[in-house]
N, C-alpha and C. Protein backbone atom coordinates (compact mmCIF):
# COMPACT_ATOMS: atom_id res chain seq x y z
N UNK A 1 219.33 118.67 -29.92
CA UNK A 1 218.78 119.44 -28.82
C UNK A 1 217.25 119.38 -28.83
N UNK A 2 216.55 119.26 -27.86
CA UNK A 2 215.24 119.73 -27.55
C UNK A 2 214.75 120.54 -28.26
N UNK A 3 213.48 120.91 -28.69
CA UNK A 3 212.49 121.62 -28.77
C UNK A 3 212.48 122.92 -27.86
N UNK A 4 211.97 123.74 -27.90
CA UNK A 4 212.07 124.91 -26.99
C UNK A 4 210.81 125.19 -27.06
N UNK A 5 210.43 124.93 -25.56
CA UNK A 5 208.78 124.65 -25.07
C UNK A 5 207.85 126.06 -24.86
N UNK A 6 206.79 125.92 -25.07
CA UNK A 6 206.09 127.23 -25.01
C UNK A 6 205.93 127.87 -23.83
N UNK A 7 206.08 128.62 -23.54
CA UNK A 7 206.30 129.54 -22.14
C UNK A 7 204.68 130.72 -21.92
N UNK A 8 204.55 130.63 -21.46
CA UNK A 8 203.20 131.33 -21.04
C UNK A 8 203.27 132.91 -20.67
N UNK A 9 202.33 133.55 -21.25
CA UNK A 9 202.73 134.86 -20.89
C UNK A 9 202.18 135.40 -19.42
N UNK A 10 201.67 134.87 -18.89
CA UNK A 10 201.11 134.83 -17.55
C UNK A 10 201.04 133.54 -17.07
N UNK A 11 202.09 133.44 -15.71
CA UNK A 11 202.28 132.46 -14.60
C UNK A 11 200.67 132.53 -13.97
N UNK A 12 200.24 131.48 -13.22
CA UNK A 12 199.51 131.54 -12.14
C UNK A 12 200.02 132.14 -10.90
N UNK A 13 199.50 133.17 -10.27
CA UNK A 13 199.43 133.48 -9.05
C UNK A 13 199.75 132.52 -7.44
N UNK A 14 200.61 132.39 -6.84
CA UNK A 14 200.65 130.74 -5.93
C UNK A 14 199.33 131.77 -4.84
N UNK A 15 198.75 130.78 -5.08
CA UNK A 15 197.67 131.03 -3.48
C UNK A 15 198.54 131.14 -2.08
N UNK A 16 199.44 130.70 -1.59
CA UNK A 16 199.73 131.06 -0.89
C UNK A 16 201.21 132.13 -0.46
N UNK A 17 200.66 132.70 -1.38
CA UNK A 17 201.42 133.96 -1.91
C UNK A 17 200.77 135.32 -1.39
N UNK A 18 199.19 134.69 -1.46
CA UNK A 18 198.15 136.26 -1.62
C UNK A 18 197.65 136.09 0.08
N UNK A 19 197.77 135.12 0.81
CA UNK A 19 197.29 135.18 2.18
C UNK A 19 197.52 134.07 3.37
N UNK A 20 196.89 133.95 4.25
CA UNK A 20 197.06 133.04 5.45
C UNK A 20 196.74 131.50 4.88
N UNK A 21 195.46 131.32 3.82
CA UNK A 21 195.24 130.23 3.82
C UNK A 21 193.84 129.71 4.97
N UNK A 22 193.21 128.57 4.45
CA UNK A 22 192.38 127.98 5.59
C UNK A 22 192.77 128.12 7.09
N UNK A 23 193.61 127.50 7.06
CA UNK A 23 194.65 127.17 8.09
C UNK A 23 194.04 125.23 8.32
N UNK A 24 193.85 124.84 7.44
CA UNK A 24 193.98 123.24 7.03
C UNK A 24 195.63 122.31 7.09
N UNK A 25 196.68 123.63 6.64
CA UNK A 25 197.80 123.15 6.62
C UNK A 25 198.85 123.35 7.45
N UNK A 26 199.45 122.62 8.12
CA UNK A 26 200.62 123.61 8.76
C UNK A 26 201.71 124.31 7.89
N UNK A 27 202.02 125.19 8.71
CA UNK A 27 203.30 125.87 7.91
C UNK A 27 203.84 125.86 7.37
N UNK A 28 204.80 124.01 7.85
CA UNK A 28 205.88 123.74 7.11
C UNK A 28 205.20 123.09 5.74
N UNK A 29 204.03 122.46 5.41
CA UNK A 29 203.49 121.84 4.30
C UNK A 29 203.32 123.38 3.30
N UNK A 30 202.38 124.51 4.06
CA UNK A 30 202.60 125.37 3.09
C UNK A 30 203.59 126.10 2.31
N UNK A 31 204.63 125.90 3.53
CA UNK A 31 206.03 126.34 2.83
C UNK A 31 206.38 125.67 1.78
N UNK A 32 206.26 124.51 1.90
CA UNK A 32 206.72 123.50 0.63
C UNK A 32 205.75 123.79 -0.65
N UNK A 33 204.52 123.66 -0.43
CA UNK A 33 203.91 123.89 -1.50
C UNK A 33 203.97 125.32 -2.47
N UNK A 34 204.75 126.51 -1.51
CA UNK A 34 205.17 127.77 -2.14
C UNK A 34 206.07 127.95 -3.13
N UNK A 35 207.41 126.53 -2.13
CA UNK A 35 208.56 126.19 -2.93
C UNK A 35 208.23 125.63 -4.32
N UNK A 36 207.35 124.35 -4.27
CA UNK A 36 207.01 123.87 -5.55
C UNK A 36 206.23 125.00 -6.37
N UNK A 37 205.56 126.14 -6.13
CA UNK A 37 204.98 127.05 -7.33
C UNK A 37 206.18 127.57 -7.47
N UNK A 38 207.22 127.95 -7.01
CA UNK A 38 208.32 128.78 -6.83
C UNK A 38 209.12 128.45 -8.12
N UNK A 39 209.10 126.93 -7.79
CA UNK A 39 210.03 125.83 -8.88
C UNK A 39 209.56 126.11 -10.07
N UNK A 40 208.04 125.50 -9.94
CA UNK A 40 207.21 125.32 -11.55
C UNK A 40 207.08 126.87 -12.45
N UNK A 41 207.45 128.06 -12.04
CA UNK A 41 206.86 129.09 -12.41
C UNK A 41 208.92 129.43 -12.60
N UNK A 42 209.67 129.62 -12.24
CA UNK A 42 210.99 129.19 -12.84
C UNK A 42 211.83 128.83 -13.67
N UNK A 43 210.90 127.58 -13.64
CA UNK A 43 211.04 126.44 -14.63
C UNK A 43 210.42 126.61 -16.12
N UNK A 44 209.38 127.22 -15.92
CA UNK A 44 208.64 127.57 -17.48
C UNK A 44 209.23 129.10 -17.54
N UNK A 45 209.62 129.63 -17.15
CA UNK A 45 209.67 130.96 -18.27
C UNK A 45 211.72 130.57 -18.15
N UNK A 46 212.18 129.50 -17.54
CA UNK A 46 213.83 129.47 -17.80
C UNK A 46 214.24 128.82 -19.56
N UNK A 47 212.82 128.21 -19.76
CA UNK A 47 212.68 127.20 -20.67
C UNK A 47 213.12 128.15 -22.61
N UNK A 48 212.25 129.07 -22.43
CA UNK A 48 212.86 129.54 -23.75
C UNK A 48 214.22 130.79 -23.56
N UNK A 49 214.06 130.98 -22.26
CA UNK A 49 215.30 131.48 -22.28
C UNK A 49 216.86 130.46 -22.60
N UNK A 50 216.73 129.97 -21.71
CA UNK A 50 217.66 128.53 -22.12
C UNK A 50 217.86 127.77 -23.35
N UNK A 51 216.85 128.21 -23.96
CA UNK A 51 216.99 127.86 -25.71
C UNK A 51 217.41 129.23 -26.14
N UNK A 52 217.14 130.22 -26.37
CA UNK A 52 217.53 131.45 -26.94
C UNK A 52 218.93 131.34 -26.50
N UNK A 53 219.52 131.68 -25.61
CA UNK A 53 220.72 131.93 -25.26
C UNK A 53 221.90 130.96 -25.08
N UNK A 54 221.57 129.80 -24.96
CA UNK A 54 222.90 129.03 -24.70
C UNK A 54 222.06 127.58 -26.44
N UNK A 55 221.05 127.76 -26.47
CA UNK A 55 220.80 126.20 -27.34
C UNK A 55 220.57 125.12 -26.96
N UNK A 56 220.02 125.13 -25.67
CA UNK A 56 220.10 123.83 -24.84
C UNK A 56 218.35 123.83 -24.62
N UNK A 57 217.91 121.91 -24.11
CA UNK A 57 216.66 122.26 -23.53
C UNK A 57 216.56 122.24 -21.94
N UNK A 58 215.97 122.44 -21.13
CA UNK A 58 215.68 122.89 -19.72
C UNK A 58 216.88 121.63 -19.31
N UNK A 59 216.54 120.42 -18.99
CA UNK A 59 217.10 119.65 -18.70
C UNK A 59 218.27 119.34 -19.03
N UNK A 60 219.18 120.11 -20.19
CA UNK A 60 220.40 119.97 -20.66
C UNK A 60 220.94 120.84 -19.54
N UNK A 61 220.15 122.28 -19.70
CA UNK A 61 220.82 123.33 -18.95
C UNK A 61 221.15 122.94 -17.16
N UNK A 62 219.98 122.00 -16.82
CA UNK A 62 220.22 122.02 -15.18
C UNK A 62 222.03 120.83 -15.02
N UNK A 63 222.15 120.34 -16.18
CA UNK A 63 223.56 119.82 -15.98
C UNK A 63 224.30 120.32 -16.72
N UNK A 64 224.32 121.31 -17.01
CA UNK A 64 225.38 122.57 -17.25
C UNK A 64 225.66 123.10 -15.95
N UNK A 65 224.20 123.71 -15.24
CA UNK A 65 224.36 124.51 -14.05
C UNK A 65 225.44 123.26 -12.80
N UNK A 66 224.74 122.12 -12.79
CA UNK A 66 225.87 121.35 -11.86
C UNK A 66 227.01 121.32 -12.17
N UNK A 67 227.47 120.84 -13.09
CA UNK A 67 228.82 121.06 -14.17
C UNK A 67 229.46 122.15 -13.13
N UNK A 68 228.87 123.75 -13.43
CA UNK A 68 229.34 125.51 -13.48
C UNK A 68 229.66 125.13 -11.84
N UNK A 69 229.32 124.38 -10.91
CA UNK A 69 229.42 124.39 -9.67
C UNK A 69 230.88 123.59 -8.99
N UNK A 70 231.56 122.99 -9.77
CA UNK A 70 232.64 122.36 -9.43
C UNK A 70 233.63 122.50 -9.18
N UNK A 71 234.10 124.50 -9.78
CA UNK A 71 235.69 124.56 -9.75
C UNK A 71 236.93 124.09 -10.48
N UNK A 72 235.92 123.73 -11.53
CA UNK A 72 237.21 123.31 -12.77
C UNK A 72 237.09 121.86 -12.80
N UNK A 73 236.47 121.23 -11.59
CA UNK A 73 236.53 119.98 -11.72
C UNK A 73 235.44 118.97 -12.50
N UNK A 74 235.25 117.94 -12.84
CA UNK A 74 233.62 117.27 -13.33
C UNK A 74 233.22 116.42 -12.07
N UNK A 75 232.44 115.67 -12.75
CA UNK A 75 231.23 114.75 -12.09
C UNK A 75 231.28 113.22 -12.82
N UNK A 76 231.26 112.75 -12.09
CA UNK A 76 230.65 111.28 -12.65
C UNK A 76 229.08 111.18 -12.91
N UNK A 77 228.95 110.87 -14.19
CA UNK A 77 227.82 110.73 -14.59
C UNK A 77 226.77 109.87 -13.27
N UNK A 78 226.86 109.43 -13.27
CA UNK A 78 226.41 108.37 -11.81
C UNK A 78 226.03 109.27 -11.04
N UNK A 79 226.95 110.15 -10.69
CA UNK A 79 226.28 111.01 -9.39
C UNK A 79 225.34 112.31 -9.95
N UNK A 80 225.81 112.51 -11.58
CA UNK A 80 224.81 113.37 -11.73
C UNK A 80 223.60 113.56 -11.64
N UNK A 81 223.44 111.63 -12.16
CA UNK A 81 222.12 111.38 -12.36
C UNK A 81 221.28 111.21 -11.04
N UNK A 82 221.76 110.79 -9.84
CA UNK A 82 221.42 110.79 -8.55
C UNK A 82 220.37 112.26 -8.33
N UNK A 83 221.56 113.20 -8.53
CA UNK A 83 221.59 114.37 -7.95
C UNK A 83 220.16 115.30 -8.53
N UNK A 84 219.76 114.88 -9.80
CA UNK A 84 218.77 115.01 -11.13
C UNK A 84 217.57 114.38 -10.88
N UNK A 85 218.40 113.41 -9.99
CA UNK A 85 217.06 112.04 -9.99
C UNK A 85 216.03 111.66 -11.54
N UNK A 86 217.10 111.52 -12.41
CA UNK A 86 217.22 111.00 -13.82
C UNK A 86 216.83 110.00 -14.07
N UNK A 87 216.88 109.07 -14.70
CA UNK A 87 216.93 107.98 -15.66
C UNK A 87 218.27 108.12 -16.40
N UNK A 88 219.12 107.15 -15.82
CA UNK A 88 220.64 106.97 -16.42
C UNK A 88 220.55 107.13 -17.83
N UNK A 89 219.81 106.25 -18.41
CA UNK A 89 219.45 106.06 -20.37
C UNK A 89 219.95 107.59 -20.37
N UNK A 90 218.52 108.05 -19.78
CA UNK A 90 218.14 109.33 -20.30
C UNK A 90 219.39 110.75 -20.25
N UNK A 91 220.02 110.49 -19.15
CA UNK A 91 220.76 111.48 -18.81
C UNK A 91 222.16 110.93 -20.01
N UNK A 92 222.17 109.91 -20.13
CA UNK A 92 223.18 109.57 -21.40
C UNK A 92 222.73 110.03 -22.44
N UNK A 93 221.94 110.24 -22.82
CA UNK A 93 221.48 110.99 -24.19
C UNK A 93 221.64 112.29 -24.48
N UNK A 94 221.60 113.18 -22.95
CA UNK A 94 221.39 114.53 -22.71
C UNK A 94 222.71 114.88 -22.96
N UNK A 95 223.60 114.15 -22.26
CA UNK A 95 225.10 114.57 -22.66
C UNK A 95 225.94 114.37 -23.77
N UNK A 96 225.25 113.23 -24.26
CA UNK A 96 225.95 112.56 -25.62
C UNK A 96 225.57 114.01 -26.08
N UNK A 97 224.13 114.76 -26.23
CA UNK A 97 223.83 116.21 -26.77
C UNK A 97 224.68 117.29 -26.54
N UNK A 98 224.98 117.53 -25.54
CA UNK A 98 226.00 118.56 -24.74
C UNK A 98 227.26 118.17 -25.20
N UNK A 99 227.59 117.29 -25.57
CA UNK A 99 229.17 116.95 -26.16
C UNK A 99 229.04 116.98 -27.32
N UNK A 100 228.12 117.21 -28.08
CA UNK A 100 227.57 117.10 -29.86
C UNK A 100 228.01 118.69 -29.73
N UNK A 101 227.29 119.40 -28.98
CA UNK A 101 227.64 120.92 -28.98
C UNK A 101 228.58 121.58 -28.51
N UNK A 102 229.73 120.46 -27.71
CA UNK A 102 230.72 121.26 -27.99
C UNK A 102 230.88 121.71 -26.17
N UNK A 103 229.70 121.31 -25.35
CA UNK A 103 229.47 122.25 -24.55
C UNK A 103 230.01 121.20 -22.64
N UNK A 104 230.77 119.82 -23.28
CA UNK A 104 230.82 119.11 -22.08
C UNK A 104 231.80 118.20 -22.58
N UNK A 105 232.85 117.94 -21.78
CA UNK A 105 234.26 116.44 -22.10
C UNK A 105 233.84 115.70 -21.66
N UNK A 106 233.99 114.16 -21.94
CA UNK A 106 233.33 112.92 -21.45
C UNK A 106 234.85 112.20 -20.70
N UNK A 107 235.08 111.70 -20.05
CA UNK A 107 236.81 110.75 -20.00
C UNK A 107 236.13 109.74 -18.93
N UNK A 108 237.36 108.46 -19.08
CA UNK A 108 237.08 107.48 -18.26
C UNK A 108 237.62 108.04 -16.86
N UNK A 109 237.01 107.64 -16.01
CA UNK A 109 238.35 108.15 -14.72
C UNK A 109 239.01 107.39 -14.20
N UNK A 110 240.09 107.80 -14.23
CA UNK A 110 241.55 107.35 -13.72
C UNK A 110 241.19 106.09 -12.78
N UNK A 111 241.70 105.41 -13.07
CA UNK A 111 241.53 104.20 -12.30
C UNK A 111 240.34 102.79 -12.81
N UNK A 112 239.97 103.90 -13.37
CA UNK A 112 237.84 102.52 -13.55
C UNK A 112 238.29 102.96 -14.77
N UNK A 113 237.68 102.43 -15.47
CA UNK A 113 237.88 102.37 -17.13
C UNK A 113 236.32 102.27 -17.88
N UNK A 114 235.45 101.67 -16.58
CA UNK A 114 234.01 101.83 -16.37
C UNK A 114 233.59 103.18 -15.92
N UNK A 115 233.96 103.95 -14.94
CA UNK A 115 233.58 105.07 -14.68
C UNK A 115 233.71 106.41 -15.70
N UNK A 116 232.96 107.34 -15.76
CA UNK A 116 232.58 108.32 -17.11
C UNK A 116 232.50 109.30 -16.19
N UNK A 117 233.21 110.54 -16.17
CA UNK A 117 233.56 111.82 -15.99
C UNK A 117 233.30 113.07 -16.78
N UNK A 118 231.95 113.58 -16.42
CA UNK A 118 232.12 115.10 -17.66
C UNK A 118 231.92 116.16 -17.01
N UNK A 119 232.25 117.04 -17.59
CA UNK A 119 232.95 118.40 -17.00
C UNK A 119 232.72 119.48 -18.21
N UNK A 120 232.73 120.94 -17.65
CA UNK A 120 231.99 122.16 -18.72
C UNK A 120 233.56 122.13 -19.82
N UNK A 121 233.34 122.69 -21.14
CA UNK A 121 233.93 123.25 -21.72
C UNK A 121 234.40 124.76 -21.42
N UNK A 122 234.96 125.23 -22.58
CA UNK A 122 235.53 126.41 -21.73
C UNK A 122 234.22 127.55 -22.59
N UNK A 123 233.85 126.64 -24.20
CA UNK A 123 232.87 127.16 -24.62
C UNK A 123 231.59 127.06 -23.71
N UNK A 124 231.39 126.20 -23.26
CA UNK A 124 229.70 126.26 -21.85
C UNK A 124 230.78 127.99 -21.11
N UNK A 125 231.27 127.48 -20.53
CA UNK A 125 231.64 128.49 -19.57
C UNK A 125 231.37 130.04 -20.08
N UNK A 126 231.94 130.45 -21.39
CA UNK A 126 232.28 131.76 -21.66
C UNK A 126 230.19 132.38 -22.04
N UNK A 127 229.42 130.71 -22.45
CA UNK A 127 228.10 131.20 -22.86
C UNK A 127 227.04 131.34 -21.24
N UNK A 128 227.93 130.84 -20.29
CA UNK A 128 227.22 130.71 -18.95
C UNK A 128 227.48 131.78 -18.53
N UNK A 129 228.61 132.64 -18.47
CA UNK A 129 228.90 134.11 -18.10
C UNK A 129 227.94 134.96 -19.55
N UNK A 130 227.96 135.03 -20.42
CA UNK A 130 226.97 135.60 -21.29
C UNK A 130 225.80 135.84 -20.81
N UNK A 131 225.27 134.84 -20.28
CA UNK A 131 223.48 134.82 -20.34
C UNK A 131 223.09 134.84 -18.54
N UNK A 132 224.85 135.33 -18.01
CA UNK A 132 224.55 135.19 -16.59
C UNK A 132 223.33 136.16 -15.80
N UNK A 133 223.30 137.38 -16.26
CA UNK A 133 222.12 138.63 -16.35
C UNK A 133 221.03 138.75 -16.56
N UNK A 134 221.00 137.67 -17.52
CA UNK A 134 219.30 137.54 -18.20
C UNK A 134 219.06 136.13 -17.30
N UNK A 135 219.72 135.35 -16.76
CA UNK A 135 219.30 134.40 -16.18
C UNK A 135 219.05 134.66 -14.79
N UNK A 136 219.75 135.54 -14.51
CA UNK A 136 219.56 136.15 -12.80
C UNK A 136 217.91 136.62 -12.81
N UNK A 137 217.85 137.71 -14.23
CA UNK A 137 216.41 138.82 -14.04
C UNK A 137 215.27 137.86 -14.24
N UNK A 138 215.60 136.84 -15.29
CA UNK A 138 214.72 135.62 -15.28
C UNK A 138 214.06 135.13 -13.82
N UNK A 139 214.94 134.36 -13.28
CA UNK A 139 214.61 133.95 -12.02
C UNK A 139 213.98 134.93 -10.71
N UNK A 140 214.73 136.23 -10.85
CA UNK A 140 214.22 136.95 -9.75
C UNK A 140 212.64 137.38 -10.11
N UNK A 141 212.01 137.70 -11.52
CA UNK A 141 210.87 137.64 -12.03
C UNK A 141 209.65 136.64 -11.70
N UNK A 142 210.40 135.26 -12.45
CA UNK A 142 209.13 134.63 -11.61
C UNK A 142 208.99 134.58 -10.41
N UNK A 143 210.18 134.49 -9.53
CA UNK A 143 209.94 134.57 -8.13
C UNK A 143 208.97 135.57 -7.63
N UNK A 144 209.12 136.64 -7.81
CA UNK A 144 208.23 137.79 -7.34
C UNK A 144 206.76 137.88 -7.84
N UNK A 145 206.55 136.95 -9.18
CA UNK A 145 205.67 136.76 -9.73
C UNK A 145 204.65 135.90 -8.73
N UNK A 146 205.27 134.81 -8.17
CA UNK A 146 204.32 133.51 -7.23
C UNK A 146 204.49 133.54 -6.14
N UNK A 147 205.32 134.75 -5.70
CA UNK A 147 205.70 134.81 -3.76
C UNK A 147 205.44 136.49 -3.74
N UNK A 148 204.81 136.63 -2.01
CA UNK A 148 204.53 137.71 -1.44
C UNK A 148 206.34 138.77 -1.43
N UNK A 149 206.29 140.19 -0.79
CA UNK A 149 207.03 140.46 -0.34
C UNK A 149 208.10 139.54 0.60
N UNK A 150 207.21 139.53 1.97
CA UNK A 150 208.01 138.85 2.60
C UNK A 150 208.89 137.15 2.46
N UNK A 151 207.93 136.64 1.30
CA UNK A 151 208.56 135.26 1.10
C UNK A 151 209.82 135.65 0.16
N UNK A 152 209.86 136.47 -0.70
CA UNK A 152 211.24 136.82 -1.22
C UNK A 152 212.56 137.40 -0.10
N UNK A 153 211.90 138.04 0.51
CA UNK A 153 212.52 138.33 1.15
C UNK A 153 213.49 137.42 2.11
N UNK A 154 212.71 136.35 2.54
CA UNK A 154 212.98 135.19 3.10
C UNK A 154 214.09 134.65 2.51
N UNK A 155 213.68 134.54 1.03
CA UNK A 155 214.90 133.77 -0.39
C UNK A 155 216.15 134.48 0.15
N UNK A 156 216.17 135.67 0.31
CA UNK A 156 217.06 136.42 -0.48
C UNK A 156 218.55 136.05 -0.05
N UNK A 157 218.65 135.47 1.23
CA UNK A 157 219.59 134.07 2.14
C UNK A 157 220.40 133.68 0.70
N UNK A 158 219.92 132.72 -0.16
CA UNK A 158 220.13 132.02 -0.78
C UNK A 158 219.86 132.48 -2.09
N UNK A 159 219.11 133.03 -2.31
CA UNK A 159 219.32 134.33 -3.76
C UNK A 159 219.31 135.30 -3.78
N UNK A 160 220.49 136.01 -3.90
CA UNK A 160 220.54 137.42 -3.17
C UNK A 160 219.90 138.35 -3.86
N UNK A 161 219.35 138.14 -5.29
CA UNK A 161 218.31 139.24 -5.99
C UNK A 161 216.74 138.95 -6.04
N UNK A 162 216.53 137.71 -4.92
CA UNK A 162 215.20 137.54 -5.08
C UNK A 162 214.27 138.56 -4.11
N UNK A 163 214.95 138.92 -3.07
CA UNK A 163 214.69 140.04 -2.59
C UNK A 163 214.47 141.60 -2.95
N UNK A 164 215.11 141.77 -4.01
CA UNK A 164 215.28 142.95 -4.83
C UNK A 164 214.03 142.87 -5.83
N UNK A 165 213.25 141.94 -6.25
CA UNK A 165 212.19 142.82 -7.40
C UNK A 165 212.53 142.27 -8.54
N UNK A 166 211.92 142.40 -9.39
CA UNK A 166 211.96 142.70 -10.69
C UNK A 166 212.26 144.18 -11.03
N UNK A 167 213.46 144.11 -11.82
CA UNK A 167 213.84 145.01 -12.45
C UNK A 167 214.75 145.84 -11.58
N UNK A 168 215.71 145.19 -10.84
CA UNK A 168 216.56 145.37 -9.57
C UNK A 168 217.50 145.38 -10.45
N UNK A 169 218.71 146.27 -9.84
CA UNK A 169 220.27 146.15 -10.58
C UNK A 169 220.94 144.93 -10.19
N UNK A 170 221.12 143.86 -11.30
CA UNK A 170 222.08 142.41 -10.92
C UNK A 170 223.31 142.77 -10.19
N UNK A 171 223.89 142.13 -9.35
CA UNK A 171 225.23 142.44 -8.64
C UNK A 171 226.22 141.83 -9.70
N UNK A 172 227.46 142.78 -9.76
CA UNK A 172 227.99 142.23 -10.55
C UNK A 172 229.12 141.05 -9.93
N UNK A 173 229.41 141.13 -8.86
CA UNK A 173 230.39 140.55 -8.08
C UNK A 173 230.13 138.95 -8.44
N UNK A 174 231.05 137.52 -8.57
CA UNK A 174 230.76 136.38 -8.54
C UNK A 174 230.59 135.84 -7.01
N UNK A 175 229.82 134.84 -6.37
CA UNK A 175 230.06 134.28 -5.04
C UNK A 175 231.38 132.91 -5.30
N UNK A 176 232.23 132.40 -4.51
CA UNK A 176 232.65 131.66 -4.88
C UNK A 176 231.75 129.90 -4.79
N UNK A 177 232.11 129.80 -6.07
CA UNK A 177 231.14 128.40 -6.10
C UNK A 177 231.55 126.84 -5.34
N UNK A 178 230.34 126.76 -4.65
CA UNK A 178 230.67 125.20 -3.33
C UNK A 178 231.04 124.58 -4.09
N UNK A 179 231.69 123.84 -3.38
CA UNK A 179 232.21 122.21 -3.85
C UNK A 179 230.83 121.41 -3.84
N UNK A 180 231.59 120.76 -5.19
CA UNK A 180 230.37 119.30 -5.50
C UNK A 180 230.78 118.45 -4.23
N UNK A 181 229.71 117.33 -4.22
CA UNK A 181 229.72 116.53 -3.16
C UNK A 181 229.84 115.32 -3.81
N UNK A 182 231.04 114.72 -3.49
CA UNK A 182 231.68 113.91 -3.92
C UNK A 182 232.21 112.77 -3.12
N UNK A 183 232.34 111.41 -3.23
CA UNK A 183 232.50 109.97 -2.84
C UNK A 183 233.78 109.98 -2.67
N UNK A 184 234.40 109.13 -1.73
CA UNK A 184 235.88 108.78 -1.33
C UNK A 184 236.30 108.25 -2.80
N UNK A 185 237.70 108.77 -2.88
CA UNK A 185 238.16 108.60 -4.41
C UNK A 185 238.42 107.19 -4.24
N UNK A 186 238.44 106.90 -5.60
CA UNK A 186 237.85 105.31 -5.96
C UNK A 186 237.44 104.72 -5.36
N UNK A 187 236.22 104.68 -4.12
CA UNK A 187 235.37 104.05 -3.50
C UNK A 187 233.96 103.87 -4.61
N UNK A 188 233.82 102.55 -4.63
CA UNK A 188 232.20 102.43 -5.73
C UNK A 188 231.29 102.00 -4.44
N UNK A 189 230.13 102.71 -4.58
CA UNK A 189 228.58 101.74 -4.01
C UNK A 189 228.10 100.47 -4.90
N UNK A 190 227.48 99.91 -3.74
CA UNK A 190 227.11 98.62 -4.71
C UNK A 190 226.33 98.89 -6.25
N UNK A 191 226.99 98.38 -6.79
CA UNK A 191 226.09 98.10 -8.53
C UNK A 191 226.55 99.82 -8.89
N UNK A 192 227.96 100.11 -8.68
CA UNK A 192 228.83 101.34 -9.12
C UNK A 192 228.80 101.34 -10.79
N UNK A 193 229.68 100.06 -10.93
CA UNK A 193 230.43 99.49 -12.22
C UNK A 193 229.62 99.37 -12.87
N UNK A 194 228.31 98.55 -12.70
CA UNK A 194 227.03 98.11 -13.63
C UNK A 194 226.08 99.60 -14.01
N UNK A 195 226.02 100.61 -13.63
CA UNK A 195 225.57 101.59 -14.02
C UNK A 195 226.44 102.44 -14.73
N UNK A 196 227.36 102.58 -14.09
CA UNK A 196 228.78 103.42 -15.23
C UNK A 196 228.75 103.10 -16.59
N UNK A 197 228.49 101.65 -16.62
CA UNK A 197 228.86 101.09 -17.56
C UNK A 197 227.55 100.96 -18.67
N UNK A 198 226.20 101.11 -17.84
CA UNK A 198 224.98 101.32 -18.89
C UNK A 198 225.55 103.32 -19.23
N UNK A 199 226.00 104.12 -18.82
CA UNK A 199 225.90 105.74 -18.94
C UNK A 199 226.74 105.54 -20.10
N UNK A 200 227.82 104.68 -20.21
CA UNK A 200 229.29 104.82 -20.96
C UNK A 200 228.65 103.96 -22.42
N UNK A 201 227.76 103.39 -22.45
CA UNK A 201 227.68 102.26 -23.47
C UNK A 201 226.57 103.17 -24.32
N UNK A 202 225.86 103.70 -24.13
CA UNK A 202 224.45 104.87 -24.85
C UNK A 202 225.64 105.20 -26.08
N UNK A 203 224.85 104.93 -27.33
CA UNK A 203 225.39 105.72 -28.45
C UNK A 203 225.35 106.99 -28.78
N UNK A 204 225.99 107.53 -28.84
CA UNK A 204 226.59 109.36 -29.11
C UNK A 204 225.79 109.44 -30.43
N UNK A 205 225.04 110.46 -30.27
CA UNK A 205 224.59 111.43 -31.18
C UNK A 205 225.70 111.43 -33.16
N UNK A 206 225.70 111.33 -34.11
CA UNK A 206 226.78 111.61 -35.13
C UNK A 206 226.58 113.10 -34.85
């Protein structure tokens, strides 16, 4: 596993958090640039949480979180890495890690003998409901940390406690989780087989 990266005790403030701005940019550019402080300020304080609580580093955890989204079902490595916008090598290493711990099944899929399928354990699962609370207050924190009132508010569509604050009561209720987005069964894109087959060939961790 990774290192567990130093986390800062104070985020930066997003500038366009605190006001209008020049008005140099349009809207939709500032919106984006809110999103990216939104991300980066997220992203560093998810970092030692994600080591404290599950053992993983940032990048293990975001293919756990795709994994938690399937419904019992997995992913082809191939599309994970798409979805990550990875480096195949790399994302083979991450999992060879995640299957060292116990925390992801690897199988050929049915049909391709080239194609590689992994999917959560039941151990990921029971530590993803564990740390589900501290990962909610996590996220709703920095959020409120780099966005105004009203830009949380905006979130709250799509995260229903980013609206609420820091230090808001987590809902306990689950939403039911979307379906992955997934390719006509055994349909390959060109150069399918030749990448399956670099994800499947990476040597596993002893």
């Amino acid at each position: 596993m990774a290192d567990p990266a130093h986390t800062p005790a104070d985020l930066p403030a997003c500038p366009s958090a605190q006001g209008g701005g020049a008005g140099l940019l349009p809207p939709e550019l500032r919106g984006w640039m809110l999103l990216l402080a939104a991300t980066g300020a997220v992203e560093q304080r998810l970092r030692s949480v994600v080591k404290e609580h599950l053992d993983v580093s940032h990048d293990e955890f975001l293919v756990l979180c795709l994994l938690a989204e399937q419904s019992g079902e997995g992913l082809r490595m191939t599309h994970v890495a798409e979805l990550l916008g990875r480096p195949k090598t790399r994302l083979t290493y991450q999992v060879a890690c995640l299957q060292h711990a116990g925390l992801v099944t690897r199988k050929t899929v049915c049909g391709d003998r080239r194609g590689v399928e992994i999917a959560l354990t039941d151990k990921a699962r029971g530590l993803l409901r564990e740390a589900s609370a501290t990962l909610s207050e996590t996220v709703t924190e920095a959020l409120a940390h780099v966005m105004g009132p009203e830009q949380c508010a905006a979130l709250s569509g799509l995260l229903p406690e980013a609206g609420a604050g820091p230090g808001a009561e987590p809902k306990t209720e689950t939403a039911p989780a979307p379906t992955g987005r997934r390719g006509p069964e055994g349909e390959h894109e060109p150069g399918q087989e030749r990448e399956d087959a670099v994800l499947d060939g990476a040597p596993r961790p002893a």
